[in-house]
C-alpha atoms as a PDB file:
ATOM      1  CA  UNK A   1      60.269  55.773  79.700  1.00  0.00           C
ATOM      2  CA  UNK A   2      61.295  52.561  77.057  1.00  0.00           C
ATOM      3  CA  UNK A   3      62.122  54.698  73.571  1.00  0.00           C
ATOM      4  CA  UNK A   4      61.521  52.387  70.361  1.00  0.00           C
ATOM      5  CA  UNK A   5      63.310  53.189  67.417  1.00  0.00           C
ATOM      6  CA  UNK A   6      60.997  52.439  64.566  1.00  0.00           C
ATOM      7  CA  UNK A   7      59.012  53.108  61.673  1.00  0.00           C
ATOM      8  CA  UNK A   8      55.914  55.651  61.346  1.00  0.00           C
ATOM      9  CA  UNK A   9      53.728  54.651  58.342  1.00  0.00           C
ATOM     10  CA  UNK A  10      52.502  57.550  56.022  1.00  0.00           C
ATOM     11  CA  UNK A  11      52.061  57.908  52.247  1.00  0.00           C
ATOM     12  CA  UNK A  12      48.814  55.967  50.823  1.00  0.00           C
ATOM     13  CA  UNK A  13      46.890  52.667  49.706  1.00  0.00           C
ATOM     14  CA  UNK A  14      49.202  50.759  48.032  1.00  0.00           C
ATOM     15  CA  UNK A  15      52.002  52.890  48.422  1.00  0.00           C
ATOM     16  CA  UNK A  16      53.948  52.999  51.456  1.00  0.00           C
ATOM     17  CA  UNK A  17      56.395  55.753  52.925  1.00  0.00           C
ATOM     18  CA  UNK A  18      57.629  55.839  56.225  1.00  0.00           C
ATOM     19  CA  UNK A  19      59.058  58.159  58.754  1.00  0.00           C
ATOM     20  CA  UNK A  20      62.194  57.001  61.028  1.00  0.00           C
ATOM     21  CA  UNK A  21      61.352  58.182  64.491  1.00  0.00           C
ATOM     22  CA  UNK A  22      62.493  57.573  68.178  1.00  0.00           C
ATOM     23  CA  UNK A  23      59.300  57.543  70.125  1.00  0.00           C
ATOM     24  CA  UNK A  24      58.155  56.328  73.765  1.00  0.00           C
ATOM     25  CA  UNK A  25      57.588  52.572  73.016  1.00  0.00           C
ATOM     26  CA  UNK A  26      53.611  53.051  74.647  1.00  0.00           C
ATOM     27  CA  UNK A  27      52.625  55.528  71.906  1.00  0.00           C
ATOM     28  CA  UNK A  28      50.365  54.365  68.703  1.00  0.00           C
ATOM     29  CA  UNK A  29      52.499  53.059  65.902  1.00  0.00           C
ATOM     30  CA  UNK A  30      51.761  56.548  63.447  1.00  0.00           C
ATOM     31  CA  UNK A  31      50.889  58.478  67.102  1.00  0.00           C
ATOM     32  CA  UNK A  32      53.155  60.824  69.090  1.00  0.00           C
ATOM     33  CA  UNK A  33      57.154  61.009  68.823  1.00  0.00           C
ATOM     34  CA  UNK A  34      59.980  62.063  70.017  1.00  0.00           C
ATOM     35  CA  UNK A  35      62.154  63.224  67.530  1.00  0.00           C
ATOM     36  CA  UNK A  36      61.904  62.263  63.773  1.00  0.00           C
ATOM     37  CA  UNK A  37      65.273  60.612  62.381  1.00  0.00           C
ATOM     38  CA  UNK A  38      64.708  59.931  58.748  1.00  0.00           C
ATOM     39  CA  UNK A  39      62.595  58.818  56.022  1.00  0.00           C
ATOM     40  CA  UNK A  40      62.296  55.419  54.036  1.00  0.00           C
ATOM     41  CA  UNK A  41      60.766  54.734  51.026  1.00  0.00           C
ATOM     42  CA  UNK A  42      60.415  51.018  50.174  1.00  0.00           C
ATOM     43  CA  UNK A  43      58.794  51.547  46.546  1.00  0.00           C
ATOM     44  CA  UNK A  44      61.897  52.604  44.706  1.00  0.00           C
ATOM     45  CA  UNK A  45      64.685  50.530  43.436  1.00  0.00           C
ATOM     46  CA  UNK A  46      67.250  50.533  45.413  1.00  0.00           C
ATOM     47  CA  UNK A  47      65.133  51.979  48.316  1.00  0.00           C
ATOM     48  CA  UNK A  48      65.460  55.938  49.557  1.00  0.00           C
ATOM     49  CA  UNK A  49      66.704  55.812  52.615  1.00  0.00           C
ATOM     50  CA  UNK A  50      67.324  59.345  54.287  1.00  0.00           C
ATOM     51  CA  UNK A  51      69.288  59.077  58.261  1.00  0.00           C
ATOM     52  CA  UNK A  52      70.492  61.751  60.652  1.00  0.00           C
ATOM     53  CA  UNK A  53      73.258  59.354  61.905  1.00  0.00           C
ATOM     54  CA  UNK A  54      74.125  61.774  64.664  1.00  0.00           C
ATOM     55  CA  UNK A  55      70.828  61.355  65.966  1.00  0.00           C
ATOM     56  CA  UNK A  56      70.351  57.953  65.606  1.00  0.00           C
ATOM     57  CA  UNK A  57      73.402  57.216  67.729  1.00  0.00           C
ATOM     58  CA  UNK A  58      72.933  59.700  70.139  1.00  0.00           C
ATOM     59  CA  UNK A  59      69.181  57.786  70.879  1.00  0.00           C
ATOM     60  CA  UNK A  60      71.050  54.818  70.859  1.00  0.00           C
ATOM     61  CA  UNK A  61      73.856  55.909  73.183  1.00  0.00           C
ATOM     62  CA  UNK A  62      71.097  56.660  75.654  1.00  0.00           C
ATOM     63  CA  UNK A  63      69.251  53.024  75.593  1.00  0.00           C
ATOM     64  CA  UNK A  64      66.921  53.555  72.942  1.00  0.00           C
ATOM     65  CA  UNK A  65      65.934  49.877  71.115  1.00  0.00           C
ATOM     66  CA  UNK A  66      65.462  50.132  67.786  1.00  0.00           C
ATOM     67  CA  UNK A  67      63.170  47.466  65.956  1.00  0.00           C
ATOM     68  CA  UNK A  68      64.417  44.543  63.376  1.00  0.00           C
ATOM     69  CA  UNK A  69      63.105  46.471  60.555  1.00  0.00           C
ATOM     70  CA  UNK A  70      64.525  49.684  62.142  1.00  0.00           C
ATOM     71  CA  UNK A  71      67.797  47.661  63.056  1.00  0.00           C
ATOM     72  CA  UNK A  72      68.265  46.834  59.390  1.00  0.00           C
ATOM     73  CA  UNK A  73      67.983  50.423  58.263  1.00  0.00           C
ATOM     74  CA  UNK A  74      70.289  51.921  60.785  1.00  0.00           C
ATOM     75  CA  UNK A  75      72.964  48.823  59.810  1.00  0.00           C
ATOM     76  CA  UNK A  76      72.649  50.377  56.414  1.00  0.00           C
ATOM     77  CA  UNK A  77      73.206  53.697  56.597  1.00  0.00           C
ATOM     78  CA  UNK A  78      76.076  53.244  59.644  1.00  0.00           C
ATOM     79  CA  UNK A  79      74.454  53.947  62.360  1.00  0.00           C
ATOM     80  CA  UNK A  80      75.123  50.796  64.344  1.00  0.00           C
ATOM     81  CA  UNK A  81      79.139  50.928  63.293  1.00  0.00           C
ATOM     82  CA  UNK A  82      79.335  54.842  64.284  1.00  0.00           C
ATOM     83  CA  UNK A  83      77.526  53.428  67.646  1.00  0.00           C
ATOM     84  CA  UNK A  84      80.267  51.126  67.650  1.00  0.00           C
ATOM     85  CA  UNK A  85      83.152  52.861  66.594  1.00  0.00           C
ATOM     86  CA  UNK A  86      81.671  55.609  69.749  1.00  0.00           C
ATOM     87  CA  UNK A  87      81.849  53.131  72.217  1.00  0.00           C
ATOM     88  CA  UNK A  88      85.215  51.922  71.307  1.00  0.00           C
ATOM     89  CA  UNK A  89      86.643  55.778  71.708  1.00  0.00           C
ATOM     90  CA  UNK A  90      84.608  56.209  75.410  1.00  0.00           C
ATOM     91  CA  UNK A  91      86.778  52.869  76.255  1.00  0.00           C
ATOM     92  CA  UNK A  92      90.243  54.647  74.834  1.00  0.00           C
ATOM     93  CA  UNK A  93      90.530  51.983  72.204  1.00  0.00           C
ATOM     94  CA  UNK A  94      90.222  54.788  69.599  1.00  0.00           C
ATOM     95  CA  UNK A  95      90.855  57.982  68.985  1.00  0.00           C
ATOM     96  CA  UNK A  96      88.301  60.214  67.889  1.00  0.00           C
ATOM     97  CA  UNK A  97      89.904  60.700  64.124  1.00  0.00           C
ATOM     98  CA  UNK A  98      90.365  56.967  63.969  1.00  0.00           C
ATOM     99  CA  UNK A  99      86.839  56.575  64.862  1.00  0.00           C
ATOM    100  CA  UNK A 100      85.916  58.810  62.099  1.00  0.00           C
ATOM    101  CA  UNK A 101      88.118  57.628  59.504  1.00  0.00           C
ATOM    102  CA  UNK A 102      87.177  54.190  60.169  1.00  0.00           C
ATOM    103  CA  UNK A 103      83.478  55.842  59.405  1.00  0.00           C
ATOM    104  CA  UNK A 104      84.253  57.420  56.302  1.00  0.00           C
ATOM    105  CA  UNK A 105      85.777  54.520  54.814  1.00  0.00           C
ATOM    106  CA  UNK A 106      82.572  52.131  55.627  1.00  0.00           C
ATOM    107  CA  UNK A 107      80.839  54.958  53.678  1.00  0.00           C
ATOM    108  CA  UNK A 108      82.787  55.392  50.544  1.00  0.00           C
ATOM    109  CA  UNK A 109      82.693  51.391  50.403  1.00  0.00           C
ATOM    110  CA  UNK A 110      79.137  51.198  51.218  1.00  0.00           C
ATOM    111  CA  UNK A 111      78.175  54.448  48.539  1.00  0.00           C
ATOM    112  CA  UNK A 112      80.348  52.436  45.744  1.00  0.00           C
ATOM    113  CA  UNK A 113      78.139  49.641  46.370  1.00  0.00           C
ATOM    114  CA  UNK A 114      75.150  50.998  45.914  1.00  0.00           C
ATOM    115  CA  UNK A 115      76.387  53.204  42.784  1.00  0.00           C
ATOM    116  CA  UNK A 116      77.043  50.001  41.587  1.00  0.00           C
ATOM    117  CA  UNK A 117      73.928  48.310  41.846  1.00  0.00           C
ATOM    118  CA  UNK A 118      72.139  51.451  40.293  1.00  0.00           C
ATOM    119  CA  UNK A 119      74.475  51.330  37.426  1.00  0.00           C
ATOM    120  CA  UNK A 120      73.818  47.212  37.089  1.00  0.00           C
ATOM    121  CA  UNK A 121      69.796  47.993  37.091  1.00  0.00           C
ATOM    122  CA  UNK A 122      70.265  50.857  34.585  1.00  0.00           C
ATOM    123  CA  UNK A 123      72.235  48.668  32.523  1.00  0.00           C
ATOM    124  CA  UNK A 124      69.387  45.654  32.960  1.00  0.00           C
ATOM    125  CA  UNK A 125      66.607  48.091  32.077  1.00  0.00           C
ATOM    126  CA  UNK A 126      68.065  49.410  28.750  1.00  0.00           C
ATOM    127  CA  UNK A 127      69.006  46.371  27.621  1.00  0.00           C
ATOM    128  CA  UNK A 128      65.096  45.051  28.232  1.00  0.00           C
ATOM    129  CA  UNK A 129      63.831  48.547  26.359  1.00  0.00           C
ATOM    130  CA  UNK A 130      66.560  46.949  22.851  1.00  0.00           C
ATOM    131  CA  UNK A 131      64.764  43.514  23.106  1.00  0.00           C
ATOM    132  CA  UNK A 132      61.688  45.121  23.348  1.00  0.00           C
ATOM    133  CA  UNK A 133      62.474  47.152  20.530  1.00  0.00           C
ATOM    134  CA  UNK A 134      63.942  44.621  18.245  1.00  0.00           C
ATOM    135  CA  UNK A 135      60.442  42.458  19.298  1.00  0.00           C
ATOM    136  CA  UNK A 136      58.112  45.441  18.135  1.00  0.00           C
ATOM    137  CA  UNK A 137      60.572  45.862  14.862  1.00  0.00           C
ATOM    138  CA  UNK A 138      60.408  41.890  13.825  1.00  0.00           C
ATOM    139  CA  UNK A 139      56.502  42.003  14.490  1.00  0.00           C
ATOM    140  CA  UNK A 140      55.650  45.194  12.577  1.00  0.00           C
ATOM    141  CA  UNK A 141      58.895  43.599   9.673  1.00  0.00           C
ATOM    142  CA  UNK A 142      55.879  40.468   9.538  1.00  0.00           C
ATOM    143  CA  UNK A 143      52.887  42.587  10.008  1.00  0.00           C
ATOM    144  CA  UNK A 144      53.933  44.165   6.910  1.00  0.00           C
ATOM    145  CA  UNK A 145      54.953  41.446   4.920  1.00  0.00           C
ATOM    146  CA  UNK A 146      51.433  39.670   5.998  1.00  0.00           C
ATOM    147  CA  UNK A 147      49.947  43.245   4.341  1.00  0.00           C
ATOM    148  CA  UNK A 148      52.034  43.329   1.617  1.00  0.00           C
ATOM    149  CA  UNK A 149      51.373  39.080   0.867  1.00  0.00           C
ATOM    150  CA  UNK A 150      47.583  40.009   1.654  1.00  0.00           C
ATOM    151  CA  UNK A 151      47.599  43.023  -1.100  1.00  0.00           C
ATOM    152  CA  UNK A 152      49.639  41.059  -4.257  1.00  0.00           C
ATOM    153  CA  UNK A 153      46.937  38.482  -4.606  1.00  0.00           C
ATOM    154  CA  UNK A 154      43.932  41.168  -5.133  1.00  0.00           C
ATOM    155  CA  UNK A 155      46.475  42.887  -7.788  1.00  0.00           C
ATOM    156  CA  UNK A 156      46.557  39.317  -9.497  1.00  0.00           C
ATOM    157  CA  UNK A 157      42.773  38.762  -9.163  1.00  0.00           C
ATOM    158  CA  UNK A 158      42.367  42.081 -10.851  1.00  0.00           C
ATOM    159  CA  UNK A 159      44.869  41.676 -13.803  1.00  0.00           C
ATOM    160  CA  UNK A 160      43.106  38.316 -14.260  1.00  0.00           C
ATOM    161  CA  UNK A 161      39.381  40.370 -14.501  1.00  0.00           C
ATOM    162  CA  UNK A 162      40.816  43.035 -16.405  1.00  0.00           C
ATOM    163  CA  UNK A 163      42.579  39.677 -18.711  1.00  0.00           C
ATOM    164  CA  UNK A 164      38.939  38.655 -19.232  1.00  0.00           C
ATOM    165  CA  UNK A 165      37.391  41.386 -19.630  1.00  0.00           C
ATOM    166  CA  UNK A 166      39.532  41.912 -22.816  1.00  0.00           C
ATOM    167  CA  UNK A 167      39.102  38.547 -24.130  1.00  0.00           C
ATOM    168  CA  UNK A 168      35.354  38.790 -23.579  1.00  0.00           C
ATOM    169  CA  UNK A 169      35.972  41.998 -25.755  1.00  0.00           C
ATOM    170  CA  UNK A 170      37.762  40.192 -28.319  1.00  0.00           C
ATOM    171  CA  UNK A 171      35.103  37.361 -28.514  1.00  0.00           C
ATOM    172  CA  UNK A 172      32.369  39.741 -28.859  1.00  0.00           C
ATOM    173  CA  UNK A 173      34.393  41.878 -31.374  1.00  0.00           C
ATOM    174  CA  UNK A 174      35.311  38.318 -33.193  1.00  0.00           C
ATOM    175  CA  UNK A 175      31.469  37.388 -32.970  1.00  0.00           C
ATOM    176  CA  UNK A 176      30.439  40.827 -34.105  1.00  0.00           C
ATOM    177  CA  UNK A 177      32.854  40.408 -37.437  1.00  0.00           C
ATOM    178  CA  UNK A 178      31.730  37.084 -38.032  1.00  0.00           C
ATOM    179  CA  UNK A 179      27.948  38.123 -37.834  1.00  0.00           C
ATOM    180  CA  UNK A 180      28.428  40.973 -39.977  1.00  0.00           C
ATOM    181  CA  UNK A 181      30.214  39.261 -42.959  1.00  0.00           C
ATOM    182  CA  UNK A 182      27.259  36.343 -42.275  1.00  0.00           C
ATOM    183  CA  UNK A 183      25.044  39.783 -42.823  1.00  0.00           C
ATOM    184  CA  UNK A 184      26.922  40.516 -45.896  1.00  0.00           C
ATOM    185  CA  UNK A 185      26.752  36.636 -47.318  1.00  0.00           C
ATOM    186  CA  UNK A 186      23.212  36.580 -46.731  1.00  0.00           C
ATOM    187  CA  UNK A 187      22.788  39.805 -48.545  1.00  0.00           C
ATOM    188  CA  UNK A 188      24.852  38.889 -50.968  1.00  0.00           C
ATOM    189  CA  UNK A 189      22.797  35.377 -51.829  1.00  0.00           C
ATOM    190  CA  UNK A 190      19.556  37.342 -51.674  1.00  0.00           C
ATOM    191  CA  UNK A 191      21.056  40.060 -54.412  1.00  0.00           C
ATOM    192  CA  UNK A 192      22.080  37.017 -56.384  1.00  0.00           C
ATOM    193  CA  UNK A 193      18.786  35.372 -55.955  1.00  0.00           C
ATOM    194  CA  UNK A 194      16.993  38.448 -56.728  1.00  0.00           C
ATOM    195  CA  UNK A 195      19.016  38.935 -60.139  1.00  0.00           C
ATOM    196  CA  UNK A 196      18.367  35.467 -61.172  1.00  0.00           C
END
């Protein structure tokens, strides 16, 4: 019986999560499987990639072919250098502890790396969430000075009413004095006219 290493598709529209499993290479792509080796999860960033490395080289130890996508995930996570590193002690090239230090080293490397790239994407998305904030902080600085600009010219239009109303006033007052000492001229010529 061929065994396939390879993905099993679950999760929903749109949003993909898939299952690492060793299954007979005849079975459905999301049918029947063997044994289930890990978890992937392409939608985060850097992706989640859970292996049982054990596993994975013991199914590759006994002939199982893993596919490109599947090959790229066990590369990642070591399970293609502990498949090597096996081989090399079954030949007496290595001991067992070299083997495994040789292992451990890859994965300290390999973890620093991807620590690394976590840290540069944290660093990358707080430094987009200050130019986003200085943005928002310039556009409200003019949306407020457009307001403010927008409000001093009805203050000036109203001083300027409230300027004519009170020279209106002052006419009328002015017009009001001048008709009433016309009022008292004419009554004075008619009292003068009477007593002549």
């Amino acid at each position: 019986m061929p065994v396939k290493i390879r993905l099993q598709r679950h999760g929903k529209k749109g949003k993909p999560f898939f299952w690492i499993v060793a299954a007979d290479a005849r079975a459905k792509r999301d049918g029947r499987f063997l044994e289930k080796l890990g978890i992937y999860n392409p939608t985060t960033n850097p992706a989640t990639i859970e292996l049982n490395v054990d596993n994975s080289v013991k199914w590759l130890q006994n002939g199982a072919q893993p596919t490109e996508t599947a090959r790229a995930i066990l590369s990642y996570k070591g399970a293609l250098l502990k498949n090597h590193l096996v081989g090399g002690v079954r030949k007496g090239a290595l001991t067992e502890e070299q083997a495994e230090e040789k292992f451990n080293a890859w994965v300290d490397e390999k973890a620093g790396k991807v620590d690394a790239k976590k840290e540069a994407l944290t660093k990358e998305q707080e430094a987009e969430k200050a130019k986003a904030l200085e943005a928002e902080k310039e556009a409200n600085a003019k949306r407020e000075a457009e307001a403010a600009a927008a409000a001093q010219p009805e203050v000036e239009e109203t001083t300027e009413v409230e300027e004519t109303t009170t020279e209106d006033a002052e006419a009328a007052a002015e017009n009001e004095s001048e008709d009433a000492s016309a009022e008292e001229a004419k009554d004075d010529e008619k009292q003068d006219q009477a007593g002549s």
